[in-house]
Protein backbone atom coordinates (compact mmCIF):
# COMPACT_ATOMS: atom_id res chain seq x y z
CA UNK A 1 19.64 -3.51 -42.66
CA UNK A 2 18.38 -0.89 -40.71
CA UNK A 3 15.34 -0.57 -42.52
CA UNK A 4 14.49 -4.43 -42.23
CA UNK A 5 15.23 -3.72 -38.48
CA UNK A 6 12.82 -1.31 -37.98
CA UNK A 7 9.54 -3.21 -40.00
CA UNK A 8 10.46 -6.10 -37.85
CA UNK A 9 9.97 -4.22 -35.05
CA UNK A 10 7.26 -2.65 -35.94
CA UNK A 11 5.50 -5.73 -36.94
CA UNK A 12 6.37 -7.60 -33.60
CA UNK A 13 4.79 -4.15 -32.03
CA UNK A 14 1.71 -4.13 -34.32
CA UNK A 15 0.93 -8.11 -32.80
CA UNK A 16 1.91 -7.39 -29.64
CA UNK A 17 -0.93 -4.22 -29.40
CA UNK A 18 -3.72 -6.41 -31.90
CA UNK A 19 -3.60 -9.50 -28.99
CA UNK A 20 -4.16 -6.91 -26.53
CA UNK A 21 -0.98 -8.25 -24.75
CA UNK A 22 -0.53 -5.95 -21.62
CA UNK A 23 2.90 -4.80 -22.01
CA UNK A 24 5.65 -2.21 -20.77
CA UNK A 25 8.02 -0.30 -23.59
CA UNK A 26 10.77 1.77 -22.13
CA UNK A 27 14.29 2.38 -22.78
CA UNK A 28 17.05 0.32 -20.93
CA UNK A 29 19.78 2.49 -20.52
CA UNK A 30 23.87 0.65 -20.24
CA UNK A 31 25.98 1.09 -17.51
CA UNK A 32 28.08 3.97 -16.20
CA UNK A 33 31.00 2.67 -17.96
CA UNK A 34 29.75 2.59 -21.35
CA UNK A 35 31.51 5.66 -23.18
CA UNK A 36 28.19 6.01 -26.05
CA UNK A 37 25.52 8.03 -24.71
CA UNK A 38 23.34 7.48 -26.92
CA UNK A 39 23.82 3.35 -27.10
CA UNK A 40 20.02 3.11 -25.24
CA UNK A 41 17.65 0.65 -26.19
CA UNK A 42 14.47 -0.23 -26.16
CA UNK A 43 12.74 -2.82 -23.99
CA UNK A 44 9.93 -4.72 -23.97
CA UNK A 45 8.28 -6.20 -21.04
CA UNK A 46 5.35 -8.96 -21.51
CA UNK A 47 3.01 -9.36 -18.77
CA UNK A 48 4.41 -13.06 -17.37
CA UNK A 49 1.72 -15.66 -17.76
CA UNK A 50 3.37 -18.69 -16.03
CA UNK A 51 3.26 -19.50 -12.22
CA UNK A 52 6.67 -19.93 -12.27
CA UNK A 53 8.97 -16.75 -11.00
CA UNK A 54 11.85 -15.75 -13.51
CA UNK A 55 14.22 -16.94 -11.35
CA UNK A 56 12.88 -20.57 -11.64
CA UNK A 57 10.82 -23.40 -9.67
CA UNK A 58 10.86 -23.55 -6.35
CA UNK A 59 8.59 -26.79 -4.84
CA UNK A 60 8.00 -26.23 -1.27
CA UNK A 61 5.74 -27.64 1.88
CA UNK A 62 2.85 -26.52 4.12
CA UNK A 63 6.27 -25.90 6.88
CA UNK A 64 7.18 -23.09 3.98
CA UNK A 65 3.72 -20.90 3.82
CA UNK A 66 3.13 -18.14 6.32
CA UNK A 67 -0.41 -16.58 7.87
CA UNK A 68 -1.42 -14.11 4.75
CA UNK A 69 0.02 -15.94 1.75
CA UNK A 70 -1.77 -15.83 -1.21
CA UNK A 71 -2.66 -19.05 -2.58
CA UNK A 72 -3.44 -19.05 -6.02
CA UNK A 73 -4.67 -22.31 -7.74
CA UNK A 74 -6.03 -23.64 -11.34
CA UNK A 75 -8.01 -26.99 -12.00
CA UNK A 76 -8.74 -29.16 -14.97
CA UNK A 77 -12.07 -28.74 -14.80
CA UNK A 78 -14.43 -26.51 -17.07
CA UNK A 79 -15.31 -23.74 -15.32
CA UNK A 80 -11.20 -22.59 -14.23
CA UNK A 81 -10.41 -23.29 -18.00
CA UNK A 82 -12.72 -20.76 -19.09
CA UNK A 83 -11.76 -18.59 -16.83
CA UNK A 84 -8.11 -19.19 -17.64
CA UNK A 85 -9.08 -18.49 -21.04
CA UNK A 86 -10.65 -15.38 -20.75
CA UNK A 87 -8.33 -13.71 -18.60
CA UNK A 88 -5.54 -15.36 -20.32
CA UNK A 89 -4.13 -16.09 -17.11
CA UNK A 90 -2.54 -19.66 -16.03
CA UNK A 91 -5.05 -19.00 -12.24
CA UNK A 92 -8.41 -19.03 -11.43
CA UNK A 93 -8.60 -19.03 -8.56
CA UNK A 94 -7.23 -17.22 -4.92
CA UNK A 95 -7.20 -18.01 -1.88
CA UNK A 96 -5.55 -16.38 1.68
CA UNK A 97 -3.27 -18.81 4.13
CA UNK A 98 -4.47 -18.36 7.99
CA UNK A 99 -1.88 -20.56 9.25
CA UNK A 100 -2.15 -23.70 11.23
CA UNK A 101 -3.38 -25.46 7.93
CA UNK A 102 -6.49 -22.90 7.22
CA UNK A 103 -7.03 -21.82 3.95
CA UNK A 104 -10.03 -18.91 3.87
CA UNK A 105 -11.87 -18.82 0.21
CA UNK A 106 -14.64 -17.44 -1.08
CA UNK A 107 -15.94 -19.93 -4.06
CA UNK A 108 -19.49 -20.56 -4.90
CA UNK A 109 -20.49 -22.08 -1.53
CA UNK A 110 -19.48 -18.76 -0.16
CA UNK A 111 -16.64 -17.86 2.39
CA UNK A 112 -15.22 -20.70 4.12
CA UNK A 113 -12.38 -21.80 6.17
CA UNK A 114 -11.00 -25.30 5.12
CA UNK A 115 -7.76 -27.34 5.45
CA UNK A 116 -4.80 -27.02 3.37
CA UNK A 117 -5.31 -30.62 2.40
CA UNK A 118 -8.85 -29.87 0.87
CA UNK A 119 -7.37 -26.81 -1.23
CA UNK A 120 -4.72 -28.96 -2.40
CA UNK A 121 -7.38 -32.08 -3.26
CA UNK A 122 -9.68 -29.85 -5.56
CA UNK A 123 -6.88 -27.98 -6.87
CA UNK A 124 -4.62 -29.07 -10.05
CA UNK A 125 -2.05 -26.42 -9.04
CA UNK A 126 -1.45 -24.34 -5.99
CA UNK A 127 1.51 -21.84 -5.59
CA UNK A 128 1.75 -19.42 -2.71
CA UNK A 129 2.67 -15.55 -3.47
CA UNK A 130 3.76 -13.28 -0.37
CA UNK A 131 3.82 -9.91 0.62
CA UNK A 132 6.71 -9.40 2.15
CA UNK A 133 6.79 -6.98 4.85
CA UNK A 134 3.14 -7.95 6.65
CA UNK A 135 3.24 -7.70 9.76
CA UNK A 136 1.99 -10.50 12.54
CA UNK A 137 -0.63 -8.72 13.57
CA UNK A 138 -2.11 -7.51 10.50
CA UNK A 139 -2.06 -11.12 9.52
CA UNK A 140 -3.97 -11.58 12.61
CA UNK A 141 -6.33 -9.23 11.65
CA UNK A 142 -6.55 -10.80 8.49
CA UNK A 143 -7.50 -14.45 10.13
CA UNK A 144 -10.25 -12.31 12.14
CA UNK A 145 -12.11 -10.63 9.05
CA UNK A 146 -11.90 -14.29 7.28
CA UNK A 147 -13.65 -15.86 10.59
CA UNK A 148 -16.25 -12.49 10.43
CA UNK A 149 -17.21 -12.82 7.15
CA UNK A 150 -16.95 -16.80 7.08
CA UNK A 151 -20.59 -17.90 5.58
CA UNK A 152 -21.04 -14.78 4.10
CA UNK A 153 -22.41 -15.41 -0.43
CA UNK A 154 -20.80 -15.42 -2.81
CA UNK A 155 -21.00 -12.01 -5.48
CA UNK A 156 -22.47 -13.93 -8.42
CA UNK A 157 -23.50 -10.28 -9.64
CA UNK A 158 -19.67 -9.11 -9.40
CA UNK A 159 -19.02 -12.12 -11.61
CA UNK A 160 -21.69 -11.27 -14.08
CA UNK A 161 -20.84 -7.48 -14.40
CA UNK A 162 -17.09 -8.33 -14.93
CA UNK A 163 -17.81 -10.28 -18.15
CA UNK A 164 -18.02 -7.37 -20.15
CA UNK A 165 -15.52 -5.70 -18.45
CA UNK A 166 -13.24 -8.03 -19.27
CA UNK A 167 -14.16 -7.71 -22.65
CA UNK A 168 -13.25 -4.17 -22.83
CA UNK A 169 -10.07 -3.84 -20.01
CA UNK A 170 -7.78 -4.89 -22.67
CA UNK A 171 -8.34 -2.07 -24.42
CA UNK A 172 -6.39 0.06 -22.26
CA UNK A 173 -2.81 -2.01 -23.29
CA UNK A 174 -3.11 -0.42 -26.67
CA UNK A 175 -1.05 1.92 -25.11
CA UNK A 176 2.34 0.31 -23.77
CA UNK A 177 5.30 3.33 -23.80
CA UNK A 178 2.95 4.80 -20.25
CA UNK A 179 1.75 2.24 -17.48
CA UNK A 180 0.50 5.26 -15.91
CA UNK A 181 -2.11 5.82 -18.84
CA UNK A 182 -2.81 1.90 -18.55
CA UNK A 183 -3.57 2.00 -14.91
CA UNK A 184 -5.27 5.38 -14.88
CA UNK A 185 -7.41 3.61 -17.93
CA UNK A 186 -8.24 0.21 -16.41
CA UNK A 187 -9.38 2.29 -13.43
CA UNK A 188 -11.83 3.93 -15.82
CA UNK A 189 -13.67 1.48 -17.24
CA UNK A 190 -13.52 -0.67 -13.90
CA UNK A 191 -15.46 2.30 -12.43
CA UNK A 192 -17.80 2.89 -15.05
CA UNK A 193 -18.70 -1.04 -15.40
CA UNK A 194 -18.34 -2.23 -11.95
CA UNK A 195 -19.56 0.72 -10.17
CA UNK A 196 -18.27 2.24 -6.71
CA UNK A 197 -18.81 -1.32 -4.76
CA UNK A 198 -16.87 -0.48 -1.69
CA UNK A 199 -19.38 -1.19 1.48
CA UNK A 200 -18.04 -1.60 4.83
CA UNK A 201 -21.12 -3.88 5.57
CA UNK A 202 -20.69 -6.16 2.45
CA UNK A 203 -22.47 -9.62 2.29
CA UNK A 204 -20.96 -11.14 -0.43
CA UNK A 205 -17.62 -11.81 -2.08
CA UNK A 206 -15.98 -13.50 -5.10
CA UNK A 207 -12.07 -14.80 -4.32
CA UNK A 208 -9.70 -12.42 -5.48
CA UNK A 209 -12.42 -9.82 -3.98
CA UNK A 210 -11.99 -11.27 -0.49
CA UNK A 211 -8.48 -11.75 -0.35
CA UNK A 212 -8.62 -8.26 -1.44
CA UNK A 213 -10.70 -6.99 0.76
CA UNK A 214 -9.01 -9.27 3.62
CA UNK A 215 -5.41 -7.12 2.96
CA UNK A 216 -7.62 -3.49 2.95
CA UNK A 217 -9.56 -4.52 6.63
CA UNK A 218 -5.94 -5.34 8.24
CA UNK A 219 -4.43 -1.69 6.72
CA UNK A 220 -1.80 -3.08 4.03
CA UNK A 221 -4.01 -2.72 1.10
CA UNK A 222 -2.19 -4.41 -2.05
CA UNK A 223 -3.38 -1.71 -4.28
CA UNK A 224 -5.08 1.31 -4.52
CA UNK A 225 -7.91 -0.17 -6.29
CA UNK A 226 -11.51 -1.07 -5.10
CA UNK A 227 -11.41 -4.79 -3.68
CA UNK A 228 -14.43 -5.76 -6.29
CA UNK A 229 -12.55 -4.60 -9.39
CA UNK A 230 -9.39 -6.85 -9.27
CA UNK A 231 -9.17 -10.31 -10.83
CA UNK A 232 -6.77 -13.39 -9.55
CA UNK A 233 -5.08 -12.77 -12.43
CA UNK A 234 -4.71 -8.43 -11.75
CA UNK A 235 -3.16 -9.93 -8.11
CA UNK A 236 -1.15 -12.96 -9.60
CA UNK A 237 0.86 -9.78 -11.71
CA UNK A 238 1.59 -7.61 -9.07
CA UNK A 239 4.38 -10.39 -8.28
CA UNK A 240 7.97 -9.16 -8.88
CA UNK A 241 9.22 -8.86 -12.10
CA UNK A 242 5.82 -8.52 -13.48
CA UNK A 243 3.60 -6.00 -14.98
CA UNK A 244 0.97 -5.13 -12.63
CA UNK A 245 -2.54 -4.34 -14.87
CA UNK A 246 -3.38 -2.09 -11.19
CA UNK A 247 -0.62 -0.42 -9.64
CA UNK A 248 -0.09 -2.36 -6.61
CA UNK A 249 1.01 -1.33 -2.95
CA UNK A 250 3.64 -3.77 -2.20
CA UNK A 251 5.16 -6.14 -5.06
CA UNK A 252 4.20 -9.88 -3.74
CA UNK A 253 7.47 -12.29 -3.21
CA UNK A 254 7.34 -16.26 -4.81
CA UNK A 255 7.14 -18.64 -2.29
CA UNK A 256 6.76 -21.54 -4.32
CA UNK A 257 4.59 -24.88 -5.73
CA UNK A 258 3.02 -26.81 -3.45
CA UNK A 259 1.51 -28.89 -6.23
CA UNK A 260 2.86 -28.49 -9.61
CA UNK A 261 -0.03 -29.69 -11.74
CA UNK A 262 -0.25 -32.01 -14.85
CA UNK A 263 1.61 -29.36 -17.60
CA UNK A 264 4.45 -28.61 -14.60
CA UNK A 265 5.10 -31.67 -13.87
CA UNK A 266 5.61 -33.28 -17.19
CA UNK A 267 7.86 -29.90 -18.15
CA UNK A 268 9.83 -31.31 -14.81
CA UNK A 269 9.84 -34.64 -16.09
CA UNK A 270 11.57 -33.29 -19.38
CA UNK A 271 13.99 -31.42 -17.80
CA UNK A 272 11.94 -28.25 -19.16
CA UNK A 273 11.65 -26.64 -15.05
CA UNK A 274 14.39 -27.13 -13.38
CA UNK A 275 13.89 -26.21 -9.58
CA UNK A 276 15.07 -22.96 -8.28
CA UNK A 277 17.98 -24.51 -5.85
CA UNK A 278 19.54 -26.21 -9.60
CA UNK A 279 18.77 -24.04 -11.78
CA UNK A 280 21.54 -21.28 -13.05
């Protein structure tokens, strides 16, 4: 039995590592009262792909959202399903809450300052992530860099040198039992490929890059890691109860769905996700 244990596992480990699914392996450990001390475990953690926190759906309004969410969206159309696809991510897209009804984006018409309304209209989904000890006045400087740089390109040449870089960043979850190696590995490449981008008189930006960017100028930086090398997906896993592909400052909070999207809502219509305030 034990031995049909064991190639089980090590089969379920040997797919886990050939999809390049970013992953944590560590031991859980039980409780003080347990009289075995050697009764550890192992534990696997899988990167979470849905927009839905663990602890379930929570739909909420524009009264809910706070200046500096993170608004991260998806749409049906061609370009955010290849992206989806090859960052095997359920976003493509982020965006930064001003408040007020201002949502700050960078997209291909460059960085620009819209209404919540509009970001909702051209989005399928949109769920707000928070982090949650920024302050009011960092959020203020936040509003102020989005209004600076507002009409500023957009970093076609970012997108361009991330394709292969995406290729490759997978690479570095071959190795789940240390997150350190992962991180100190994804850091690598992302220098080697992308390059040392960081310019305090930048022109142009992609999304996740200006929301970024928009965190560093108002001093809570949500990682470590250069604005230009992270991906909506690398900031949509920095959420709690996630694991993060850069190690990340501050763990961002669920808000909640604004608008669910066509797969959500039919799981709700189901019964498949329940909203937070029901579900047990």
């Amino acid at each position: 039995m034990t031995a049909h244990l064991l190639r089980s596992g090590l089969l379920t480990f040997a797919l886990l590592l050939l999809t390049a699914c970013t992953l944590d392996v560590g031991r859980s450990f039980p409780s003080t009262s347990a009289t075995d001390d050697h009764s550890s475990s192992w534990a696997i953690t899988l990167q979470r792909q849905s927009s839905i926190a663990g602890s379930g759906l929570r739909e909420i309004a524009e009264s809910d959202l706070r200046s500096g969410d993170l608004l991260f969206s998806s749409s049906l159309g061609v370009t955010s399903l290849g992206i989806r696809a090859f960052s095997a991510s359920s976003v493509s897209h982020v965006a930064l809450y001003l408040g007020e009804g201002q949502v700050a984006e960078a997209t291909g018409a460059g960085v620009q300052v819209i209404t919540l309304q509009q970001a909702l209209a051209h989005s399928d989904k949109l769920f707000a992530l928070r982090v949650p000890d920024l302050t009011p006045d960092q959020a203020t400087a936040m509003k102020s860099f989005a209004w600076q740089v507002k009409d500023s390109g957009y970093n076609y040449r970012g997108i361009i040198q991330f394709i292969p870089y995406m290729v490759t960043k997978p690479l570095c979850s071959l190795n789940p039992f240390s997150r350190n190696f992962r991180q100190q590995c994804v850091s690598g490449l992302a220098k080697a490929q992308l390059g040392d981008a960081a310019s305090a008189d930048k022109k142009a930006w992609f999304c996740s890059e200006f929301v970024s960017e928009a965190f560093v100028r108002a001093g809570h930086p949500l990682t470590l890691a250069q604005a230009a090398w992270i991906s909506p997906s690398d900031l949509l896993h920095m959420r709690e109860g996630d694991v993060a592909t850069f190690k990340p400052e501050t763990q961002l909070e669920y808000v909640g769905h604004l608008k669910l999207g066509v797969y959500l809502q039919a799981g709700k219509l189901v019964g498949l996700n329940k909203p937070k305030d029901s579900a047990e």
